[in-house]
Protein backbone atom coordinates (compact mmCIF):
# COMPACT_ATOMS: atom_id res chain seq x y z
CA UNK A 1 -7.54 -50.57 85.82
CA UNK A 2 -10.73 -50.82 88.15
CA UNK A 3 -14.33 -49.55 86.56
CA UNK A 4 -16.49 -47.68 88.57
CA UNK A 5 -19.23 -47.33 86.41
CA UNK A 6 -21.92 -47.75 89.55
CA UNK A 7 -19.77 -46.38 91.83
CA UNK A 8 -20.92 -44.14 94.80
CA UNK A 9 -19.19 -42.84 98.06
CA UNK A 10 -18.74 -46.38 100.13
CA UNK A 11 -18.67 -48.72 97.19
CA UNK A 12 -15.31 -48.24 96.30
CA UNK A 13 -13.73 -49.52 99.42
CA UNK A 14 -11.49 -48.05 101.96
CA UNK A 15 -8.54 -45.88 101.10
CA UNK A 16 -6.12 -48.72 102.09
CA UNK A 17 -7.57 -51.33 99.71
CA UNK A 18 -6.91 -49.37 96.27
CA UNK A 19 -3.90 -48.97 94.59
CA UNK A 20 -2.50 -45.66 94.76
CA UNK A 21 -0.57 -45.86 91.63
CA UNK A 22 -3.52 -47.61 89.59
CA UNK A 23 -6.67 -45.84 88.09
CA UNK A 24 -10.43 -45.68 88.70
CA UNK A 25 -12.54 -45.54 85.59
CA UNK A 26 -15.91 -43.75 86.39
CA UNK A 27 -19.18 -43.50 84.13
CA UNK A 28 -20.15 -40.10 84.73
CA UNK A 29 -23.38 -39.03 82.66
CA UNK A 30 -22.47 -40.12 78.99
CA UNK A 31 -19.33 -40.09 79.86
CA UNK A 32 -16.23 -41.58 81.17
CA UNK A 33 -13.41 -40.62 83.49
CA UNK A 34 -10.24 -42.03 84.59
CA UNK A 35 -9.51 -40.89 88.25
CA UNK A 36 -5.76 -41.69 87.89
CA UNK A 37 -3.81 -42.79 91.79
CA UNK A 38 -7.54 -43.14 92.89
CA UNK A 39 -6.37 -44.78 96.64
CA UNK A 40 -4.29 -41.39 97.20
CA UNK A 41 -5.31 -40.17 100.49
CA UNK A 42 -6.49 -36.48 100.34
CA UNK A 43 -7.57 -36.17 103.64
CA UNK A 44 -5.91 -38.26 106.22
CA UNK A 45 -9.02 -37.82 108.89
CA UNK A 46 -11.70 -38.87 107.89
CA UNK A 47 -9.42 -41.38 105.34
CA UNK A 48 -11.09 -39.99 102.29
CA UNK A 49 -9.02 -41.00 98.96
CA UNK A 50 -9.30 -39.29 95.66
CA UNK A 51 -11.65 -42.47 95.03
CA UNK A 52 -14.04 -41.17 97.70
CA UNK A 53 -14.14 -37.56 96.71
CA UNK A 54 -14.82 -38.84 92.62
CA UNK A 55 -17.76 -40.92 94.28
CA UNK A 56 -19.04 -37.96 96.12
CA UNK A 57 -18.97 -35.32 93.53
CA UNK A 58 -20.59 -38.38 91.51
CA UNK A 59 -23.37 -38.30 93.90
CA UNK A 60 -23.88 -34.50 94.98
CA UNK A 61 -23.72 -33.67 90.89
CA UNK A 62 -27.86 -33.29 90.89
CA UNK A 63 -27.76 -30.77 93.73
CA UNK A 64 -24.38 -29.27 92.84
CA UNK A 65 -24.60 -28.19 89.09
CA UNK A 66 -27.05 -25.98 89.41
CA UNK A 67 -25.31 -23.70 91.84
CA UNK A 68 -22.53 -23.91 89.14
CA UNK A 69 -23.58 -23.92 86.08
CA UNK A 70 -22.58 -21.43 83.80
CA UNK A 71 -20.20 -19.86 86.21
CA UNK A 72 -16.01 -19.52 85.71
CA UNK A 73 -14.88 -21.39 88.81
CA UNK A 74 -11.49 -21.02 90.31
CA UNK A 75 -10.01 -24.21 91.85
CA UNK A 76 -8.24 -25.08 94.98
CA UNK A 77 -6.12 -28.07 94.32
CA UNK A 78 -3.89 -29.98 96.85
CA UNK A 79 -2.54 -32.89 94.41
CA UNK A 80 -1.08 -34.73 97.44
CA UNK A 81 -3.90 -34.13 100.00
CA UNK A 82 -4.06 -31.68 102.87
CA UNK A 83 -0.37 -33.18 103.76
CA UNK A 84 1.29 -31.58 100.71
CA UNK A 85 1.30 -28.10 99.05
CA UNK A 86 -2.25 -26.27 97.54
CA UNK A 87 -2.59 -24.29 94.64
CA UNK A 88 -5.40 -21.86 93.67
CA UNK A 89 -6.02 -22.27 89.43
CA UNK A 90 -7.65 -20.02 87.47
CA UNK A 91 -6.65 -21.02 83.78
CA UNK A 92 -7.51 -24.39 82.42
CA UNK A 93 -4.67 -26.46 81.01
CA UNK A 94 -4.30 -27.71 76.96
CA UNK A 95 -3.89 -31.00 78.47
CA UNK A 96 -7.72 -31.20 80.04
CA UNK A 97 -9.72 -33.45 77.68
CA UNK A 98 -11.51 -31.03 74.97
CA UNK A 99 -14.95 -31.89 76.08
CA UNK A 100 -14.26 -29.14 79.49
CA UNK A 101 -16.29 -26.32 79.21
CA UNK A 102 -13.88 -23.27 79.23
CA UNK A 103 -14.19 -19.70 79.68
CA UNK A 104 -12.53 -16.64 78.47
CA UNK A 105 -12.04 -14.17 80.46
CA UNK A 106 -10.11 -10.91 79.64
CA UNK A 107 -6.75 -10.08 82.02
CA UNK A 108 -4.37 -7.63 81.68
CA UNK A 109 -2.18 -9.00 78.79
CA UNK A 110 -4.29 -11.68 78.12
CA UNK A 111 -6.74 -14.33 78.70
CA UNK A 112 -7.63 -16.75 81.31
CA UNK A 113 -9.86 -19.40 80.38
CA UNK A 114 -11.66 -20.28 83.50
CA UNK A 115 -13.31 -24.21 84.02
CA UNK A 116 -17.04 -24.46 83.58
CA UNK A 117 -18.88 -26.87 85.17
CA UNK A 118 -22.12 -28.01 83.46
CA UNK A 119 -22.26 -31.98 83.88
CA UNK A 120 -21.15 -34.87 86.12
CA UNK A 121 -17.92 -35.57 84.05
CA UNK A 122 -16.73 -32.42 84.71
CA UNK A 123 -17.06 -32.93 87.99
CA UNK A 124 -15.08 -36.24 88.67
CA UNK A 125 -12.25 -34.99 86.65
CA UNK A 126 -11.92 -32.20 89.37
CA UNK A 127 -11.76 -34.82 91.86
CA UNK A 128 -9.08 -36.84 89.57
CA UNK A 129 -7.12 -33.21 89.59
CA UNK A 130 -7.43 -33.05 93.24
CA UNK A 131 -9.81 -30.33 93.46
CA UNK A 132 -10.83 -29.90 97.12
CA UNK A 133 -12.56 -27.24 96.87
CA UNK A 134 -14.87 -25.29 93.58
CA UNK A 135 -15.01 -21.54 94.26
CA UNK A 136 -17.34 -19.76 91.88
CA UNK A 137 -18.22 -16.21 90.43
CA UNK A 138 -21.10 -14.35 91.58
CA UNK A 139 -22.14 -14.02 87.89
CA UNK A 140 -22.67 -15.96 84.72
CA UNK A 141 -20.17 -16.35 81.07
CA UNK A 142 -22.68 -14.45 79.32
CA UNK A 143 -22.88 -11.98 81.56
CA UNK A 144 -19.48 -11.36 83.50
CA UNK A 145 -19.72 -8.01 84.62
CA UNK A 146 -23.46 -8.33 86.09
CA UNK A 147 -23.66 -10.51 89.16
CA UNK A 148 -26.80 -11.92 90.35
CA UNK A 149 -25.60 -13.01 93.45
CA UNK A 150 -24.28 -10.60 96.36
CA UNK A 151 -22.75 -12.67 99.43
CA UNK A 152 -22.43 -11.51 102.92
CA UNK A 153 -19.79 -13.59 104.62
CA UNK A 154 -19.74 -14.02 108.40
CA UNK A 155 -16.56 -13.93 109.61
CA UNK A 156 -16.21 -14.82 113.51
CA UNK A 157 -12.81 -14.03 115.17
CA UNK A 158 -12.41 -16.95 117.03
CA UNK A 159 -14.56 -20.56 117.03
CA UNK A 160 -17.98 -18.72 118.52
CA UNK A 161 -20.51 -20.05 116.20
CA UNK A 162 -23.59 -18.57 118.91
CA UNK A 163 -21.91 -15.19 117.61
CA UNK A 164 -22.52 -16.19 113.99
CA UNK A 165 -26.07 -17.38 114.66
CA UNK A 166 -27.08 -14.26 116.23
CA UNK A 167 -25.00 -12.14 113.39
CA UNK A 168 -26.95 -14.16 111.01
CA UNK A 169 -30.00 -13.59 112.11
CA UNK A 170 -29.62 -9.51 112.86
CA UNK A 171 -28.70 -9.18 109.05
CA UNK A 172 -31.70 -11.80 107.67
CA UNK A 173 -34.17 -9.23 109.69
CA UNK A 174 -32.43 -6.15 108.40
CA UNK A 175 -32.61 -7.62 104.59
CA UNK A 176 -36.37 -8.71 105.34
CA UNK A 177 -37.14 -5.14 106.57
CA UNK A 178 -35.24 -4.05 103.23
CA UNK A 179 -37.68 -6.95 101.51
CA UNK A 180 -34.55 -8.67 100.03
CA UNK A 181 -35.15 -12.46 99.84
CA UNK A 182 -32.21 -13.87 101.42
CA UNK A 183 -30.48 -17.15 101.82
CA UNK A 184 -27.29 -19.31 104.20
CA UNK A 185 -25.19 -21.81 103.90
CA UNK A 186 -22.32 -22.87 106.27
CA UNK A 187 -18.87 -22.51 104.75
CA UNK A 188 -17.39 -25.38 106.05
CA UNK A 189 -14.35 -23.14 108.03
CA UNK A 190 -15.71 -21.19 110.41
CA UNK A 191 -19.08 -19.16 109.35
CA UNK A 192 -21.47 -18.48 107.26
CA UNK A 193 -22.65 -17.11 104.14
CA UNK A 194 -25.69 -14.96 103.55
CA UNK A 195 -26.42 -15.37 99.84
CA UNK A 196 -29.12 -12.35 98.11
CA UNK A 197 -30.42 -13.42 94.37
CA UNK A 198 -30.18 -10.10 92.12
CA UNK A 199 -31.81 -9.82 88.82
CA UNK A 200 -28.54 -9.79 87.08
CA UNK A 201 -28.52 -6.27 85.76
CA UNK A 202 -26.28 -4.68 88.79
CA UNK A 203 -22.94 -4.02 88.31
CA UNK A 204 -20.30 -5.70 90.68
CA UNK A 205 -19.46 -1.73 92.17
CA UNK A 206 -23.04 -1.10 92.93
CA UNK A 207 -23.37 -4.30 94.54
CA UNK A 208 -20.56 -4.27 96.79
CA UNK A 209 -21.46 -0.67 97.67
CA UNK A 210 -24.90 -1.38 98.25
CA UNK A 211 -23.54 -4.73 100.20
CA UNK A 212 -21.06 -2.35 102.33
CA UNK A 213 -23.99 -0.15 103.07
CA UNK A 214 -26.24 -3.37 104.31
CA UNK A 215 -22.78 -4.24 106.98
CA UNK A 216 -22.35 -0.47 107.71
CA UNK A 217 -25.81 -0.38 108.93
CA UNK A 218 -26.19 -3.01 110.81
CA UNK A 219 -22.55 -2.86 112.53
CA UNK A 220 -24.30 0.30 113.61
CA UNK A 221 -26.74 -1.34 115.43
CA UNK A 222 -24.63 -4.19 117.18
CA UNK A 223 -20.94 -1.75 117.45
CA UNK A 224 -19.92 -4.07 120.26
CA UNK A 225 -20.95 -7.36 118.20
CA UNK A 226 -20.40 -6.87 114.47
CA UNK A 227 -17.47 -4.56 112.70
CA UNK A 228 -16.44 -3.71 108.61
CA UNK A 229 -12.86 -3.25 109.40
CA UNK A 230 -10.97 -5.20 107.01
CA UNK A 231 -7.84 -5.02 109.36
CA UNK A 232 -8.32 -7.61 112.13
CA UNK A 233 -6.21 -5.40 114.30
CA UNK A 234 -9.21 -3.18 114.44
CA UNK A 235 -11.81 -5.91 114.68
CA UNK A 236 -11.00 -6.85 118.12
CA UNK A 237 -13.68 -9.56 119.67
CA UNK A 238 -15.93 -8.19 116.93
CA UNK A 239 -17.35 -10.48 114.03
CA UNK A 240 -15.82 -9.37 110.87
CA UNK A 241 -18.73 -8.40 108.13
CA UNK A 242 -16.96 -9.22 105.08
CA UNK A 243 -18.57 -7.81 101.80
CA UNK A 244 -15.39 -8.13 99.46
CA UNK A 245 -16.08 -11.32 98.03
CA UNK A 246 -18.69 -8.81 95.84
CA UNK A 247 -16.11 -7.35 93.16
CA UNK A 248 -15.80 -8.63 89.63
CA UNK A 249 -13.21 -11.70 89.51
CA UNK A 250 -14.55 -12.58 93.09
CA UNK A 251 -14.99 -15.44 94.06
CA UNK A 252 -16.89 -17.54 97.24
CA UNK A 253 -17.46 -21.37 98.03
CA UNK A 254 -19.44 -23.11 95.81
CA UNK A 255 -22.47 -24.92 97.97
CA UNK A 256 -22.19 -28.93 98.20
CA UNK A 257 -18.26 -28.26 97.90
CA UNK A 258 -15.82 -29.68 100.76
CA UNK A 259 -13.24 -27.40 102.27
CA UNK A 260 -8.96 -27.55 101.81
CA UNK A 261 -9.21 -28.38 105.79
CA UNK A 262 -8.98 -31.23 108.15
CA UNK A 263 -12.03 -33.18 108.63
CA UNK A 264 -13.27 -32.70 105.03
CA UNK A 265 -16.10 -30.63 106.35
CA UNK A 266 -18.56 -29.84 103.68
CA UNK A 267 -20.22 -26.03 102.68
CA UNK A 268 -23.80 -26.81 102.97
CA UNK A 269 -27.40 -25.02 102.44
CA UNK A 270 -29.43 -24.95 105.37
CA UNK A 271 -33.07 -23.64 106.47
CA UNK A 272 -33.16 -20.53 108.08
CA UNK A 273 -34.65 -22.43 111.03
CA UNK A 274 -31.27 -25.40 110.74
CA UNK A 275 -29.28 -21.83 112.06
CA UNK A 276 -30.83 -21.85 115.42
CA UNK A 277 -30.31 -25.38 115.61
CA UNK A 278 -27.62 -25.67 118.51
CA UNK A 279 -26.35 -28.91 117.19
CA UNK A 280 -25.73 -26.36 113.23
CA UNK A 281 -22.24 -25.25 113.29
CA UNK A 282 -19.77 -24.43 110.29
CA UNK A 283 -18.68 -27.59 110.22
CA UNK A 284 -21.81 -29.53 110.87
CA UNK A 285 -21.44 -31.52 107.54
CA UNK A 286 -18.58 -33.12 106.30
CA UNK A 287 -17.50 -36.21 103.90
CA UNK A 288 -16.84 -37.94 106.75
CA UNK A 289 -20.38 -38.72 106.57
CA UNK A 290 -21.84 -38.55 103.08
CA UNK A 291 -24.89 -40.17 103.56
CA UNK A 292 -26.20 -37.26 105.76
CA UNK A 293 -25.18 -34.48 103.05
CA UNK A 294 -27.00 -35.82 100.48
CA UNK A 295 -29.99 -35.91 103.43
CA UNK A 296 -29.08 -32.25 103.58
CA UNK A 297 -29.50 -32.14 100.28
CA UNK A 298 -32.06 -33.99 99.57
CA UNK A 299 -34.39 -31.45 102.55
CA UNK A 300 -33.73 -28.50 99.51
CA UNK A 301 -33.42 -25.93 102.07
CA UNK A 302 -33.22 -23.03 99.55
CA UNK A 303 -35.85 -24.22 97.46
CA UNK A 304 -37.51 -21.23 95.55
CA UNK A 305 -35.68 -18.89 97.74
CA UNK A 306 -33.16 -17.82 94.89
CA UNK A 307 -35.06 -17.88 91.62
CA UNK A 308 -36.62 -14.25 91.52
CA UNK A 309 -33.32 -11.70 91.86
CA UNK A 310 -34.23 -8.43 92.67
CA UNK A 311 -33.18 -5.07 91.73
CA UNK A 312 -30.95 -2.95 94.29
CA UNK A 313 -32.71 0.38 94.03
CA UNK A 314 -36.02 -0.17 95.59
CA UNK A 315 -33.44 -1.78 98.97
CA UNK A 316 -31.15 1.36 98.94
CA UNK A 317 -34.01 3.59 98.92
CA UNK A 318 -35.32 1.45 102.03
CA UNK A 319 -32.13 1.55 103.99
CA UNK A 320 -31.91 5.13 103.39
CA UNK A 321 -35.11 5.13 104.72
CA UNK A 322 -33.96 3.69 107.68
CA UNK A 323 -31.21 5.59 108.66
C-alpha cells in the first residue's frame, strides 16, 4: 500500500511506475481513501491512470464542489478505461462506505438513491470507481422538481467550433436583450454550454418551454445557421439547439469534470471574451495538462455571474415582446 496523503496530479509518478494491482491511500479533507489498482490506465493518451484522475479531482475539489453540491449526480464509469466497456449509474451501491451522501429520489416502483457530492472524499472515491465523468441535475435534493439552472447546449454537426462561437454569441445577445444573466463553459466533446441561473421556483416544464422558446427564436433569426430539430436528418449543416437537457431527471456535464473520450479533455468555464479566443475550442482543456485547468480555474471566469437566479416571467414577456 502507497499513501498519498500530499498527493497532487504529477506527484504520483507516471502510469507505468505504479502497481496496477496495489492501492493508493489518499487524505482527502478529514478523510481517507483507498484508490484500489491506482496505476490502471484510464486513458491511454494522455497516459492518465486512476492515480492521476484521484490527484486531479484532489486538486479541482475547491472549484468543483460548488457546482455540485447538493445536486443527485449520475455517473459515467468506464472501470477499465476508455479501452473497455462504460456504464451510466444512477443508484448508489450498499457497498459505498456509509459516509457518501445519498439521495432519494422517487421512480416508478421505487427509489434511486442518487450520489451527492459535498467534500473532497467523495470525490476521490469517484475516481477509485472509475468515474470519468460527474453529470449533474439542474436542481437541488431539497428542491427536486424546481431547477435553478436552465442549459442551452450547442450542438455543432460536424468539428466547426467558428459555428459554435458565433451560435454562442447570437444567443448571449438575445438573452442580454431578454436581461437574462447568462453564462459558458466548453463541454469537452464538441460545444458548448450556455448556462442561465433561475431563482429556483420554476418548474422543469416551464423551463424547458421557456428554453425551447429562447432556440425557436433565435433559429428564426439564423434559419440557415441554427435549427431545434431533434432529428439530425432534419438538421442538415445546421447547429443543433438542444434544450432537452431541461426536464426533471436531466442531466448535463458537471464543470471542472473530464469527458469518457480520448484525450481526457476537460469541461471548463470560460469568460465570455475566452469564446472569441481563436486558440478556445471544446477541447481546449484537458488532463493532459492539469496545471493549466486549475489556471483556468483559478481566472474564476463565472465569478458572480450565477448567484442572483431570475424569474422566467419578466423574459417571456420580453421575447414576446420581440416577436
Amino acid at each position: 500500500m502507497r499513501s498519498a496523503a500530499g498527493a497532487g496530479t504529477g506527484t504520483y509518478g507516471s502510469a507505468g511506475a505504479a502497481d496496477p494491482d496495489g492501492t493508493l491511500v489518499v487524505r482527502a479533507g478529514r478523510r481517507h481513501v483507498t484508490v484500489r489498482r491506482p496505476g490502471k490506465v484510464l486513458f491511454p493518451d494522455p497516459g492518465v491512470s486512476k492515480a492521476d484522475l484521484a490527484a486531479y479531482y484532489r486538486r479541482i475539489a475547491m472549484f468543483m464542489l460548488p457546482q455540485l453540491r447538493d445536486r443527485p449526480l449520475m455517473l459515467e464509469r468506464l472501470p477499465d478505461g476508455l479501452r473497455g466497456p462504460r456504464f451510466m449509474q444512477k443508484d448508489t451501491p450498499e457497498s459505498w462506505p456509509p459516509w457518501v451522501r445519498r439521495a432519494p429520489v422517487d421512480k416508478e416502483g421505487g427509489i434511486v438513491r442518487h450520489v451527492v457530492c459535498d467534500d473532497s472524499a467523495t470525490l476521490v472515491l469517484l475516481a477509485d470507481q472509475a468515474c470519468l465523468t460527474v453529470h449533474r441535475w439542474l436542481s437541488r435534493t431539497d428542491r427536486l422538481p424546481w431547477p435553478d439552472r436552465m442549459v442551452f447546449d450547442l450542438d455543432p454537426p460536424g468539428n466547426d467550433f467558428r459555428a459554435v462561437r458565433d451560435a454562442a454569441h447570437q444567443l448571449g445577445e438575445l438573452l442580454d436583450q431578454l436581461q437574462l444573466p447568462s453564462a459558458v463553459m466548453t463541454t469537452g466533446s464538441k460545444g458548448l454550454h450556455v448556462v442561465v441561473p433561475l431563482n429556483g421556483h420554476t418548474t422543469f416544464d416551464q423551463s424547458r418551454s421557456f428554453a425551447k422558446d429562447v432556440a425557436e427564436a433565435l433559429a428564426a433569426r439564423y434559419p440557415s445557421r441554427l435549427t431545434t430539430a431533434v432529428r439530425k436528418r432534419a438538421r442538415g449543416e445546421r447547429l443543433y439547439l438542444d434544450v432537452q437537457r431541461n426536464g426533471y431527471a436531466q442531466t448535463a456535464v458537471a464543470p471542472w469534470s473530464p469527458r469518457a473520450l480520448a484525450g481526457a479533455p476537460v469541461a471548463v468555464p470560460v469568460s465570455w471574451d475566452q469564446v472569441e479566443d481563436p486558440e478556445v475550442d471544446a477541447r481546449t482543456w484537458s488532463l493532459g495538462d492539469v496545471e493549466a485547468v486549475i489556471e483556468q480555474a483559478k481566472r474564476n471566469p463565472w465569478a458572480g455571474l450565477l448567484t442572483r437566479g431570475r424569474a422566467l416571467g419578466p423574459a417571456r414577456k420580453r421575447l414576446r415582446a420581440l416577436g
